[in-house]
Protein backbone atom coordinates (compact mmCIF):
# COMPACT_ATOMS: atom_id res chain seq x y z
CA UNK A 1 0.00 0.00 0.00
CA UNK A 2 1.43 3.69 -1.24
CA UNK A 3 2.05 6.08 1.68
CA UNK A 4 -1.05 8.89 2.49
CA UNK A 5 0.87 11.62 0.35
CA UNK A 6 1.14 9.95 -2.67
CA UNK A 7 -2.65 9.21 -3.05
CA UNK A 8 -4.73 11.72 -1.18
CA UNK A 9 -3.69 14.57 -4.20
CA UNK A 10 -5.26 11.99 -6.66
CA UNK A 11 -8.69 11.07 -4.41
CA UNK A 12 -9.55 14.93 -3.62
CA UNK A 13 -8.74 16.40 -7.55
CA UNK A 14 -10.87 13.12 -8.49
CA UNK A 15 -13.80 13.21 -6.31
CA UNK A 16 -13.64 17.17 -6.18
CA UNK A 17 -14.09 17.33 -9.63
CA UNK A 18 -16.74 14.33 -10.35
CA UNK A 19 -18.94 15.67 -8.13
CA UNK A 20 -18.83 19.34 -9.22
CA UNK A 21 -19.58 17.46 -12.99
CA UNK A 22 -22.21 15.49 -11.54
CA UNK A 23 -23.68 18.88 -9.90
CA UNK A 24 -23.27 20.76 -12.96
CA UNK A 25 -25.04 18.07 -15.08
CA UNK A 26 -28.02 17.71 -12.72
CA UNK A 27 -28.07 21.71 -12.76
CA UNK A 28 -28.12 21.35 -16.65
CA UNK A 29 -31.16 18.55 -16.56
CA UNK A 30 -33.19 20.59 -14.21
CA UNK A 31 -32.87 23.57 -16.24
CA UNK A 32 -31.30 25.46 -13.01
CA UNK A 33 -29.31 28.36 -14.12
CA UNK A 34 -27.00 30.52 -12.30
CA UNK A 35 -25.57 33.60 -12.40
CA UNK A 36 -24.10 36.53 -9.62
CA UNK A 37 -27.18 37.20 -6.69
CA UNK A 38 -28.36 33.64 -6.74
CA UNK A 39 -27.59 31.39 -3.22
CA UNK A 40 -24.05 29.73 -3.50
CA UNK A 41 -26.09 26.22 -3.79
CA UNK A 42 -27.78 27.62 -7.09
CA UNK A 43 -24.40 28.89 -8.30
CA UNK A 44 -22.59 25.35 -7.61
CA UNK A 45 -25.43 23.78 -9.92
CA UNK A 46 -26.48 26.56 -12.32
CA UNK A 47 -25.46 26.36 -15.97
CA UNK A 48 -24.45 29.87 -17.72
CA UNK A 49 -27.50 32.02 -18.00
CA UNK A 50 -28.53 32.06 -21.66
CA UNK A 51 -27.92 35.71 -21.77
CA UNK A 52 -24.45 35.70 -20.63
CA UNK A 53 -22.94 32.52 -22.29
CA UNK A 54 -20.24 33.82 -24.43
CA UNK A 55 -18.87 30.35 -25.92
CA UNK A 56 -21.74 28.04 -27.86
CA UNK A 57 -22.12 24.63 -25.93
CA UNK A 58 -20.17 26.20 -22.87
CA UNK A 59 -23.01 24.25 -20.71
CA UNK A 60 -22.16 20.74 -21.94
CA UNK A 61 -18.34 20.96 -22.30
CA UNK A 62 -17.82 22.23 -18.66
CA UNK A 63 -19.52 19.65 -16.77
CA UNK A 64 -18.16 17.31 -19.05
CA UNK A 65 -14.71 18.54 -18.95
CA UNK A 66 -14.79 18.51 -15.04
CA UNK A 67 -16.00 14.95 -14.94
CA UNK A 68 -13.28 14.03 -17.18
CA UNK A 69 -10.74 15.49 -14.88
CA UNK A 70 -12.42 13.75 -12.55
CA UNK A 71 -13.19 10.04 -13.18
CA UNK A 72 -9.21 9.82 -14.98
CA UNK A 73 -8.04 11.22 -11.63
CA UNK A 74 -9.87 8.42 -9.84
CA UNK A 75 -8.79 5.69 -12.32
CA UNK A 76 -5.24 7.09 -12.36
CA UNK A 77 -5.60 6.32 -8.77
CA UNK A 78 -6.72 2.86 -9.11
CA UNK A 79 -4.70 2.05 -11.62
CA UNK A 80 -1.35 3.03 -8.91
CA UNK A 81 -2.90 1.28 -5.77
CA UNK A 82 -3.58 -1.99 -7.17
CA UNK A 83 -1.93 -2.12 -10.69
């Protein structure tokens, strides 16, 4: 078994970033945007207001990009504790 410093960076980028993903995607589902004076828990889930999204598709590719980050984070870990 690796020693706590060489796997906690890898299990807090991973599930930091799979759940704000996750978050992101349920946001994008529910049709909950967000946007500067909503409640930090709107923020967190809120996709770009319509209104203010500069880049086309910017509401898929983020939560997708984060849960990319992610999952290989988490399998990178795997892959080191019991490859």
């Amino acid at each position: 078994m690796s020693a706590l410093p060489d796997w906690l960076p890898a299990l807090l980028v991973g599930l930091t970033f799979t759940s704000l993903g996750v978050l992101k995607l349920y946001g994008l589902a529910r049709g909950i945007e967000g946007g500067p004076g909503k409640p930090w828990l709107t923020r967190l889930r809120g996709t770009c207001p319509k209104s203010n999204c500069g880049l086309p598709g910017l509401n898929w590719w983020l939560p997708l990009l984060f849960l990319t980050i992610g999952i290989s984070s988490l399998l990178l870990l795997i892959w080191n504790l019991f490859g």
